[in-house]
N, C-alpha and C. Protein backbone atom coordinates (compact mmCIF):
# COMPACT_ATOMS: atom_id res chain seq x y z
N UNK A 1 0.84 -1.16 0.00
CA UNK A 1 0.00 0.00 0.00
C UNK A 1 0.90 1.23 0.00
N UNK A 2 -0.01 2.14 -0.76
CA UNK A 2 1.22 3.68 -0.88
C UNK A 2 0.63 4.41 -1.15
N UNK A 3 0.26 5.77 -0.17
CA UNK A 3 -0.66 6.60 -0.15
C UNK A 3 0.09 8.14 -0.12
N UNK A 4 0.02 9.08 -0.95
CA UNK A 4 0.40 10.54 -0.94
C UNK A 4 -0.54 11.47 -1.15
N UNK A 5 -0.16 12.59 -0.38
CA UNK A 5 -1.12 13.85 -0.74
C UNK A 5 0.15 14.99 -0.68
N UNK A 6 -0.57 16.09 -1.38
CA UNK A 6 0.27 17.70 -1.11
C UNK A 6 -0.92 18.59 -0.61
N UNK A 7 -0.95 19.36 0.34
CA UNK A 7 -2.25 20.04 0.26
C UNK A 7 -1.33 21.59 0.61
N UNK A 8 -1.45 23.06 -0.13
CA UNK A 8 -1.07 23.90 0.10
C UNK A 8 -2.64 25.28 0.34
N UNK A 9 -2.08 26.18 1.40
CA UNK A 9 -3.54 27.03 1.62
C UNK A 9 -2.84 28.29 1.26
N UNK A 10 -4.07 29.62 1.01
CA UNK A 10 -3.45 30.40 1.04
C UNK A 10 -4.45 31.20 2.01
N UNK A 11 -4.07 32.20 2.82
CA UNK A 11 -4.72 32.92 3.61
C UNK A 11 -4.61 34.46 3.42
N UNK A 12 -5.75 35.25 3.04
CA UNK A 12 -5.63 37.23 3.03
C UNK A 12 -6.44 37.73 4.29
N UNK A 13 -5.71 38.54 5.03
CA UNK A 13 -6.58 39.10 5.82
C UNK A 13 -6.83 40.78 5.28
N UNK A 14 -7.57 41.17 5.57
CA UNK A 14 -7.85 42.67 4.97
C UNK A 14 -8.02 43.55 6.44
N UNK A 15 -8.04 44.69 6.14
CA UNK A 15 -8.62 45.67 7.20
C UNK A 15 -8.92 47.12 6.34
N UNK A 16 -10.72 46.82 7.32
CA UNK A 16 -11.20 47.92 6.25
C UNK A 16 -11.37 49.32 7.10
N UNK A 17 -11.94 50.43 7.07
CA UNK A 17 -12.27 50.93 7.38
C UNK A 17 -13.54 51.49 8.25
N UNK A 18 -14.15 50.39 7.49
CA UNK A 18 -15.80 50.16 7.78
C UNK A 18 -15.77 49.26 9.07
N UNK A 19 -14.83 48.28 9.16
CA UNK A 19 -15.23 47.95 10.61
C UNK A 19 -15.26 46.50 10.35
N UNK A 20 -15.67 45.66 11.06
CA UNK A 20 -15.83 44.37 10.50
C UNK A 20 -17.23 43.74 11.98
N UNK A 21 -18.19 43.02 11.00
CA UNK A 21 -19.50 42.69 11.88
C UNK A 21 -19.60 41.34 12.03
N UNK A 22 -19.64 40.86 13.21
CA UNK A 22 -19.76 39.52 13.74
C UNK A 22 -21.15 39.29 14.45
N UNK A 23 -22.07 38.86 13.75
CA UNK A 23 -23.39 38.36 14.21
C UNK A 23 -23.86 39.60 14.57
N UNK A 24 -24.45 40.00 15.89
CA UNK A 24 -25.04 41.43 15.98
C UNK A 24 -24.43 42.13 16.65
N UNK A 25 -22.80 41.55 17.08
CA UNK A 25 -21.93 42.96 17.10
C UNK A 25 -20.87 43.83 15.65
N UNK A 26 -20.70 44.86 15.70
CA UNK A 26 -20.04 45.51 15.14
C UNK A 26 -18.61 46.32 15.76
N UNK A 27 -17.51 45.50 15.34
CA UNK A 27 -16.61 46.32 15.77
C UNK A 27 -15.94 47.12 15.18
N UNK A 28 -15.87 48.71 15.64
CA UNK A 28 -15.18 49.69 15.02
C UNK A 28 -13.55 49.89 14.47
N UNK A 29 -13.30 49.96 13.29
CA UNK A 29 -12.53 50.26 12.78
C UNK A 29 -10.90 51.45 13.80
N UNK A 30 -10.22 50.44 14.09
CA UNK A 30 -9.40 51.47 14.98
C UNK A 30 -7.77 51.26 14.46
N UNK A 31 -7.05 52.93 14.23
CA UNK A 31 -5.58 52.43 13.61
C UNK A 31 -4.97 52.02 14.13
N UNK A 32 -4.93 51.17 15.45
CA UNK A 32 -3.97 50.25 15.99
C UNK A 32 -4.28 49.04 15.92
N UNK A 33 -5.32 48.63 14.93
CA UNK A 33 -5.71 47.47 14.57
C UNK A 33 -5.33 47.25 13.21
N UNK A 34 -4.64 48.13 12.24
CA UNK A 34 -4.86 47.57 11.29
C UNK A 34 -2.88 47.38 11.61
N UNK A 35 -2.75 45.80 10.63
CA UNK A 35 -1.56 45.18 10.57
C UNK A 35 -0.81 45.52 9.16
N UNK A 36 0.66 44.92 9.47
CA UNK A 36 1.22 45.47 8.35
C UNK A 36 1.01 44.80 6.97
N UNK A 37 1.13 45.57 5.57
CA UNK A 37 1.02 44.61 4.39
C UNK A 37 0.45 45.87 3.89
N UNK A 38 0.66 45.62 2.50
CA UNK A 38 -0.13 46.52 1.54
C UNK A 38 -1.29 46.84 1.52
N UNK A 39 -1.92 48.01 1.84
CA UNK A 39 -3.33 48.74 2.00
C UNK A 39 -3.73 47.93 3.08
N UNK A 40 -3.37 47.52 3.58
CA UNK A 40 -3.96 46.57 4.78
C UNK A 40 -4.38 45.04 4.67
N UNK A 41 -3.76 44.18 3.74
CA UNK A 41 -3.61 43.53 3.14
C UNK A 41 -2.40 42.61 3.61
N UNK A 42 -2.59 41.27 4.03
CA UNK A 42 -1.46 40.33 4.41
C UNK A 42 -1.91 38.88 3.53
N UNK A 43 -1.08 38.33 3.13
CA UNK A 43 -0.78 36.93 2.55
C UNK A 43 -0.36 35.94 3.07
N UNK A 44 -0.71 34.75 3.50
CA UNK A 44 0.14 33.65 4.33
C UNK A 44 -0.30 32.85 3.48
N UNK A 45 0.84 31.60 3.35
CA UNK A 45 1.43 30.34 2.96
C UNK A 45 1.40 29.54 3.56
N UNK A 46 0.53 28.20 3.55
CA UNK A 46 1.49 26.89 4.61
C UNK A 46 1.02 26.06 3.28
N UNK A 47 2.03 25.06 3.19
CA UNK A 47 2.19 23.70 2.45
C UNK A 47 2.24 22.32 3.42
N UNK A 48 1.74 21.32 3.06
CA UNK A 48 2.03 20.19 3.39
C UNK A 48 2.03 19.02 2.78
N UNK A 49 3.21 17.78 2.97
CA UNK A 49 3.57 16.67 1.82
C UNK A 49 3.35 15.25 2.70
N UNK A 50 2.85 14.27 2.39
CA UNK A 50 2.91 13.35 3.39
C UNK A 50 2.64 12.13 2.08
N UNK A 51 3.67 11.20 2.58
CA UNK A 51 3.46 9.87 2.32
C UNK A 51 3.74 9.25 2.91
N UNK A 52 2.91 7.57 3.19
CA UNK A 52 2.43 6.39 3.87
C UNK A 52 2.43 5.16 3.26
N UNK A 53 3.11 4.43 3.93
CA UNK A 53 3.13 2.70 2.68
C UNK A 53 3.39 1.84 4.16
N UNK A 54 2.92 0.58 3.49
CA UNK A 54 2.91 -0.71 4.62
C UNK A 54 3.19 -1.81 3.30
N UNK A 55 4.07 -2.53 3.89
CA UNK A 55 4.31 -3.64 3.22
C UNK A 55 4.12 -4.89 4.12
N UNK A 56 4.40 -5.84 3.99
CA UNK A 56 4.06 -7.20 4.48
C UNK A 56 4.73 -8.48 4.37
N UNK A 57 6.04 -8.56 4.96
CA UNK A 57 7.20 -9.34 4.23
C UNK A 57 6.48 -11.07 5.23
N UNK A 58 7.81 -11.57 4.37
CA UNK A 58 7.34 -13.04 4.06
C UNK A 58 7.04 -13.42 6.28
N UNK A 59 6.24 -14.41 6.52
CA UNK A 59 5.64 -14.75 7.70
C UNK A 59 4.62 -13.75 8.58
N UNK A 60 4.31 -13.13 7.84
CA UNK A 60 3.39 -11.91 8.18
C UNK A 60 4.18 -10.90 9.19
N UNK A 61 5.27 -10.73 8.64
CA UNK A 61 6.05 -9.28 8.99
C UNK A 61 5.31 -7.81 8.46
N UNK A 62 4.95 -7.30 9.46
CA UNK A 62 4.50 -5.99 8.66
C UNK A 62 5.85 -5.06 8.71
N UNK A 63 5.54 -4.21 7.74
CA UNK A 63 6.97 -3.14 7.66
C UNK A 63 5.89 -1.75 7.14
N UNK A 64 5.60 -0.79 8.03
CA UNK A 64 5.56 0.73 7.67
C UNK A 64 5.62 1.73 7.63
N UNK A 65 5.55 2.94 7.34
CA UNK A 65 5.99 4.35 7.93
C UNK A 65 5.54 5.67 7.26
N UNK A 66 5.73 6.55 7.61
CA UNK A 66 5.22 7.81 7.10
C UNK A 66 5.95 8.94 7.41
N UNK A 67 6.53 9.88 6.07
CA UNK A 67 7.00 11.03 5.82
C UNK A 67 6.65 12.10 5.85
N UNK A 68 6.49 13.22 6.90
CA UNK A 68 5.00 13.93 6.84
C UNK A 68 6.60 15.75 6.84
N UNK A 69 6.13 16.37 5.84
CA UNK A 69 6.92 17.55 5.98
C UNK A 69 6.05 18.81 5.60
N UNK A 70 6.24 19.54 6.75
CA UNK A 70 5.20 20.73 6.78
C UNK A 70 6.02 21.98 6.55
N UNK A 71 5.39 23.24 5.83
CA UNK A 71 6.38 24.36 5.77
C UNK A 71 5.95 24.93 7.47
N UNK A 72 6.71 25.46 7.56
CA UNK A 72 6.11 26.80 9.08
C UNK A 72 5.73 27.81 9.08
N UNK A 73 4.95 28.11 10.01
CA UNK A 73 4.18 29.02 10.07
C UNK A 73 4.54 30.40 9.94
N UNK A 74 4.18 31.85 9.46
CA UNK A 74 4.75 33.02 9.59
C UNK A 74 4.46 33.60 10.94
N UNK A 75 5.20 34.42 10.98
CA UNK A 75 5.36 35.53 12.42
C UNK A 75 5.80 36.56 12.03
N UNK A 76 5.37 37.73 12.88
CA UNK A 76 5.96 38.90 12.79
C UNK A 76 6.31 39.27 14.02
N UNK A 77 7.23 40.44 14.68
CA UNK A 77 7.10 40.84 15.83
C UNK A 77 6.17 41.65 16.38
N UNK A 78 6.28 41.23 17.45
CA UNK A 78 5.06 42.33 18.29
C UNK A 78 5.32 42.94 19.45
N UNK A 79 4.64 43.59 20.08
CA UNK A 79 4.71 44.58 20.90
C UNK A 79 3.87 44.89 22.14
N UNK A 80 3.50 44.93 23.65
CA UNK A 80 2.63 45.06 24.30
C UNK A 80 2.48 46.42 24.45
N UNK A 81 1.58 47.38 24.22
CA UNK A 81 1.10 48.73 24.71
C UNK A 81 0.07 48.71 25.45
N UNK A 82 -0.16 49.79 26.11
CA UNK A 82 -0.84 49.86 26.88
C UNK A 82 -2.04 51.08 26.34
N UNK A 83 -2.88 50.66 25.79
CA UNK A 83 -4.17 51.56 25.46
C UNK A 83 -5.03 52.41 26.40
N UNK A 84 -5.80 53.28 26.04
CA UNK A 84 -6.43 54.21 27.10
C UNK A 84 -7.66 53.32 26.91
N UNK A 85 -8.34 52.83 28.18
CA UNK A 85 -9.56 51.99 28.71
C UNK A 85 -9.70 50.78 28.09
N UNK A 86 -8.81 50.61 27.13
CA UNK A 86 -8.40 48.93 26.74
C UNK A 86 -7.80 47.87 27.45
N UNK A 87 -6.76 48.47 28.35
CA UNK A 87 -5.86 47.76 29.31
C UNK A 87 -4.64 47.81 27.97
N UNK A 88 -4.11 46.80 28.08
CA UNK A 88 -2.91 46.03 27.10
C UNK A 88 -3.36 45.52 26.24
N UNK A 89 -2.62 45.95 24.87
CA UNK A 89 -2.99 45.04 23.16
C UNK A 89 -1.68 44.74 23.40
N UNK A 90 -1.53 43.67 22.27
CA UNK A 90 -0.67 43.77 21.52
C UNK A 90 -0.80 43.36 20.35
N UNK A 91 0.07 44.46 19.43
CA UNK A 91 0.44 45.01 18.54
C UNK A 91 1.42 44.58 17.41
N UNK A 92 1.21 44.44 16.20
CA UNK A 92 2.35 43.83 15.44
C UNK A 92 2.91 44.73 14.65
N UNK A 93 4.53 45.38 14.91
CA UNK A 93 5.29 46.06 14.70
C UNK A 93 6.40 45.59 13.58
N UNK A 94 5.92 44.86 12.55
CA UNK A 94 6.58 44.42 10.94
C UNK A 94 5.30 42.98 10.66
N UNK A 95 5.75 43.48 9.56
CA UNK A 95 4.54 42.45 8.88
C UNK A 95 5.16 40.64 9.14
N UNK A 96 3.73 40.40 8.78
CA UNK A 96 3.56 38.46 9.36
C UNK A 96 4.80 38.15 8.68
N UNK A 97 4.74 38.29 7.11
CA UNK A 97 5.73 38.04 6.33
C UNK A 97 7.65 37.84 6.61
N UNK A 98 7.67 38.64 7.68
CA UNK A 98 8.70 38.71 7.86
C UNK A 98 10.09 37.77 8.94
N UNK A 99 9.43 36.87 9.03
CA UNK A 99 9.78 35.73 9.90
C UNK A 99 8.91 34.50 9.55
N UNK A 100 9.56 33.11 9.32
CA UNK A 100 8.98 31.76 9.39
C UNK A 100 9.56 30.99 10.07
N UNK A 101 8.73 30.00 10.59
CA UNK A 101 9.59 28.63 11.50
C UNK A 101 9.79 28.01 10.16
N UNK A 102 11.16 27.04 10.56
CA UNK A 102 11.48 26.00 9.64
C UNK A 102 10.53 25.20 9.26
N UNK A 103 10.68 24.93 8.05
CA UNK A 103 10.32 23.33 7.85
C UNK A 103 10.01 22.44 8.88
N UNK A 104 9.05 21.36 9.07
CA UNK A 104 9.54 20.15 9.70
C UNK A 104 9.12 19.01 9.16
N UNK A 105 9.67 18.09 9.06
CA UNK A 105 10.02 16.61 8.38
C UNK A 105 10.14 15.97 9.83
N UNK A 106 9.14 14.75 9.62
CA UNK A 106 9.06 13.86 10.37
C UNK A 106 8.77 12.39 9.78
N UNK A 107 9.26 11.74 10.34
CA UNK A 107 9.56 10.15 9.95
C UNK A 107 8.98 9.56 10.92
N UNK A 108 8.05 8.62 10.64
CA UNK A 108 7.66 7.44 12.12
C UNK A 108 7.84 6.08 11.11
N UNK A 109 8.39 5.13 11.96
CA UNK A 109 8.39 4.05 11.19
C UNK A 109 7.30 2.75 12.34
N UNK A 110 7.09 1.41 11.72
CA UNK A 110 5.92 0.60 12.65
C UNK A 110 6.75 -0.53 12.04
N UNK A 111 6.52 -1.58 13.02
CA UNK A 111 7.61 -3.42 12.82
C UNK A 111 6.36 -4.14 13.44
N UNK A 112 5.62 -5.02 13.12
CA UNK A 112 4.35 -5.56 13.42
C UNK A 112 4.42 -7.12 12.93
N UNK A 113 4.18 -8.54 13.69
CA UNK A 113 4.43 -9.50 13.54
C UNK A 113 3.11 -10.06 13.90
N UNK A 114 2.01 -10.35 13.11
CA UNK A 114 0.97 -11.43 13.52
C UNK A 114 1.16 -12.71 13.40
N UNK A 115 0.39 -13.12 15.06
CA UNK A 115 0.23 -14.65 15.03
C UNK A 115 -0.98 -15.32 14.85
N UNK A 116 -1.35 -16.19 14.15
CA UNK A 116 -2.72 -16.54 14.40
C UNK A 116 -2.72 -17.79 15.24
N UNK A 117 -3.60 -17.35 16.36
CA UNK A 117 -3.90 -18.09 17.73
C UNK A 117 -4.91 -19.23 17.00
N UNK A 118 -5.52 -19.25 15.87
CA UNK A 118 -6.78 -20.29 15.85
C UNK A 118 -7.72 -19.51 16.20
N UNK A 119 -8.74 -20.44 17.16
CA UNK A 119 -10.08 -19.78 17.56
C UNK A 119 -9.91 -19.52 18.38
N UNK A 120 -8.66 -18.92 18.87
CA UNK A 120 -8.56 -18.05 19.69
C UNK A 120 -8.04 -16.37 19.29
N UNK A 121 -8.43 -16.08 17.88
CA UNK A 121 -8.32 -14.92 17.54
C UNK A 121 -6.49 -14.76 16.88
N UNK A 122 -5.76 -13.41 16.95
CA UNK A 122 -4.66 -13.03 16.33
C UNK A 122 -3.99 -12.10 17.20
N UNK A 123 -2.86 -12.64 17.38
CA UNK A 123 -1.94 -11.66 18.49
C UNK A 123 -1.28 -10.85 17.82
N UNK A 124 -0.62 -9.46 17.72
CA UNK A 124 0.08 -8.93 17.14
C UNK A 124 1.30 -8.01 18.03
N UNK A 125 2.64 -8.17 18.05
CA UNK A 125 3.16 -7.51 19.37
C UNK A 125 3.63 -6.58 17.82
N UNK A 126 3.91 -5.09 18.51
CA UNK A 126 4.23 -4.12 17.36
C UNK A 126 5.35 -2.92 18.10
N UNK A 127 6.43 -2.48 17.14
CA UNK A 127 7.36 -1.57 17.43
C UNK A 127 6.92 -0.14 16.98
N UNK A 128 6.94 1.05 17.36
CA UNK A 128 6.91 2.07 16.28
C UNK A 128 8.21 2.94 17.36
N UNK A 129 8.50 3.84 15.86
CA UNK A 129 9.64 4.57 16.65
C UNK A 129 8.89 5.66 15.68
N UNK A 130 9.07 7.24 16.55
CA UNK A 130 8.20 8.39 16.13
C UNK A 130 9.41 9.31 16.33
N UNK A 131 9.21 10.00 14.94
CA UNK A 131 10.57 11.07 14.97
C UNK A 131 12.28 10.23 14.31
N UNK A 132 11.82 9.25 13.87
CA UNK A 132 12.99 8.67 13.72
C UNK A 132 14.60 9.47 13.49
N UNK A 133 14.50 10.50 12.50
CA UNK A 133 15.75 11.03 12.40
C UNK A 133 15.92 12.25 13.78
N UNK A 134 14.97 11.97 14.38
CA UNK A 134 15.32 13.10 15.92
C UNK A 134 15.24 14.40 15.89
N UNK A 135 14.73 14.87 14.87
CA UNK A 135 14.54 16.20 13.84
C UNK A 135 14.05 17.07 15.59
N UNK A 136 14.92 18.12 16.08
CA UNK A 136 14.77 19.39 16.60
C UNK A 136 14.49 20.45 16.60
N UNK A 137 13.55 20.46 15.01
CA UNK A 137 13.12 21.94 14.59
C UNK A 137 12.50 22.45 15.86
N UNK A 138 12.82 23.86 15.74
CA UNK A 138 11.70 24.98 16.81
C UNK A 138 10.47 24.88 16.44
N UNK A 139 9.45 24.87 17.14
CA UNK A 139 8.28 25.37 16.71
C UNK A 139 7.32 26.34 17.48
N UNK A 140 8.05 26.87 17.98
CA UNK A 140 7.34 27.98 19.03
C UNK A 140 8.45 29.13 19.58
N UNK A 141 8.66 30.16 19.36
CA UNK A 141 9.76 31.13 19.50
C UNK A 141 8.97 32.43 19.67
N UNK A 142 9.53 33.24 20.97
CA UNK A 142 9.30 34.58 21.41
C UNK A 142 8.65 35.79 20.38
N UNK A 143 7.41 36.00 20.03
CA UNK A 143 7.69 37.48 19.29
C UNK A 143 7.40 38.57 19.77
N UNK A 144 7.65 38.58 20.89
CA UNK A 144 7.95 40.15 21.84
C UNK A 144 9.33 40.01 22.46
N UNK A 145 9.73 41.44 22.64
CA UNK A 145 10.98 41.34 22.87
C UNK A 145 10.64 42.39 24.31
N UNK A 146 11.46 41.14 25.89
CA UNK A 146 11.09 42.20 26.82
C UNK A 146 12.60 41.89 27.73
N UNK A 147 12.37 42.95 29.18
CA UNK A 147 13.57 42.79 29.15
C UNK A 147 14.35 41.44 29.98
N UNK A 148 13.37 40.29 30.24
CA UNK A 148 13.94 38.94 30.35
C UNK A 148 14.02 37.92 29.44
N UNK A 149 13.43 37.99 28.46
CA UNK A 149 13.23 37.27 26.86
C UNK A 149 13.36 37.72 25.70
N UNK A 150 14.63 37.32 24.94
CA UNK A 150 14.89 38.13 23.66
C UNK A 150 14.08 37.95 22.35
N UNK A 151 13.51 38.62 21.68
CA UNK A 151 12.74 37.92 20.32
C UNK A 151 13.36 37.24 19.67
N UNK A 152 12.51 36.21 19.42
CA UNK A 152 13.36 35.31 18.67
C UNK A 152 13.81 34.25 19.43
N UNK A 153 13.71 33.95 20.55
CA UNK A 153 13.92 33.31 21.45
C UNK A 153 13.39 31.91 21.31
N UNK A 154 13.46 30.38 21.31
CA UNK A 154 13.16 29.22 21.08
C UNK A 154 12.56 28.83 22.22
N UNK A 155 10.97 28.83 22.34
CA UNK A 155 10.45 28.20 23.30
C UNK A 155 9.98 27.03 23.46
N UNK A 156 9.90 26.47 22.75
CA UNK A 156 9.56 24.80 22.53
C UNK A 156 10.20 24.25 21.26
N UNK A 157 10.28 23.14 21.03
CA UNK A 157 10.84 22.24 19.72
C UNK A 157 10.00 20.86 19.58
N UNK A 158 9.99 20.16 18.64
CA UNK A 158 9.74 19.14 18.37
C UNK A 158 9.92 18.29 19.55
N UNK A 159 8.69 17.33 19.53
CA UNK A 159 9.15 16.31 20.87
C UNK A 159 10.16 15.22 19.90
N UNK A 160 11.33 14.96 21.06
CA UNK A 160 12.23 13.52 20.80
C UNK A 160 11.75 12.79 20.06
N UNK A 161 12.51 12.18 19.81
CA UNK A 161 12.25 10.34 19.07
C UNK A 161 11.93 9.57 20.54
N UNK A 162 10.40 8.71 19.40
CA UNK A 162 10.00 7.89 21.30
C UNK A 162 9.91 6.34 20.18
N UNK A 163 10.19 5.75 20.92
CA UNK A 163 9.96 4.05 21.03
C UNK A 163 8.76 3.48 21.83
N UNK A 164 7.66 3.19 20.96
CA UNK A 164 6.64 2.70 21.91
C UNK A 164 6.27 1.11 21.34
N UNK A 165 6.44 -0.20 22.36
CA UNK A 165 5.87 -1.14 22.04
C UNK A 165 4.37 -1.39 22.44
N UNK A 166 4.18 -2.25 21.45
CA UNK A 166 2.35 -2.50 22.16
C UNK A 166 2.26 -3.60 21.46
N UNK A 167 1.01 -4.27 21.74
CA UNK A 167 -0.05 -5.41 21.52
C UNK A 167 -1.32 -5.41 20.33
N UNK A 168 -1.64 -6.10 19.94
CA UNK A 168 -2.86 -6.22 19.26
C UNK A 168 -3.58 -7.55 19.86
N UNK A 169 -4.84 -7.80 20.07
CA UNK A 169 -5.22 -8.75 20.17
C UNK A 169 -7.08 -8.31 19.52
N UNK A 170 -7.03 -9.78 18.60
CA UNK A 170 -7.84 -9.80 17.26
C UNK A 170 -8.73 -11.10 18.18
N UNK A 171 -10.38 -10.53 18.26
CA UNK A 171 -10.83 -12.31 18.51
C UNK A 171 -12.23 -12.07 18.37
């Protein structure tokens, strides 16, 4: 079996003047709302590639895995101010465009051995290892810059490579 897809989106946000109406509220048009990009106008990108195959070698060895590589997300920096009777916004001070997380590529592979018990159903003991090449991309990084955290800063990454065994039982 061998299964692929590509699926790519594209996203515009606008900001008008007029305001923008959500069911029977209306919220007013304010210039610290509108973000950066042409006339008020932003573009985002994400792509994604994934393929999946299982084979089935001789004594009912299963063998499978999946290649899954995503582009990353955009960011821009931002900013906390402090508004009159708003409390705190924050604010994006360069457009989305201007920062992306990496790529990430991920590999899981599966090792699966059925037995058939008879009428007593089908045992299956199974390996998978997730993350195989151990891939450390960032996927979560600072976009305010204050004075204990620098922008740009790496706050989370990809979880490890994990090894999980398990069971099947068929009856």
């Amino acid at each position: 079996m061998l299964l692929t897809s590509f699926g790519a989106t594209w996203s515009t946000m606008a900001h008008t003047a007029t305001g923008a109406r959500f069911g029977n509220t209306t919220f007013p048009y304010r210039p610290a709302d509108r973000q950066f990009g042409d006339d008020g106008v932003e573009t985002t990108s994400l792509w994604n590639y994934k393929i999946i195959g299982r084979y089935v070698l001789p004594y009912a060895v299963g063998f499978s895995g999946s290649w899954k590589v995503q582009s990353g997300f955009n960011y821009g920096r931002t900013i906390s101010v402090a508004m009159p009777v708003e409390g705190n916004r924050t604010i994006r001070v360069e457009p989305i465009t201007s920062n992306r997380y990496p790529a990430v590529a991920i590999l899981d592979l599966r090792l699966d051995k059925s037995v058939d018990l008879g009428k007593f159903g089908k045992f299956s003991p199974m390996l998978d290892v997730f993350n195989v090449m151990n891939s450390g991309v960032p996927t979560t990084v600072r976009t305010t810059n204050t004075a204990t955290a620098p922008f740009n800063e790496v706050t989370e990454i990809l979880n490890p490579r994990v090894l999980r065994f398990g069971v099947r039982y068929n009856f």
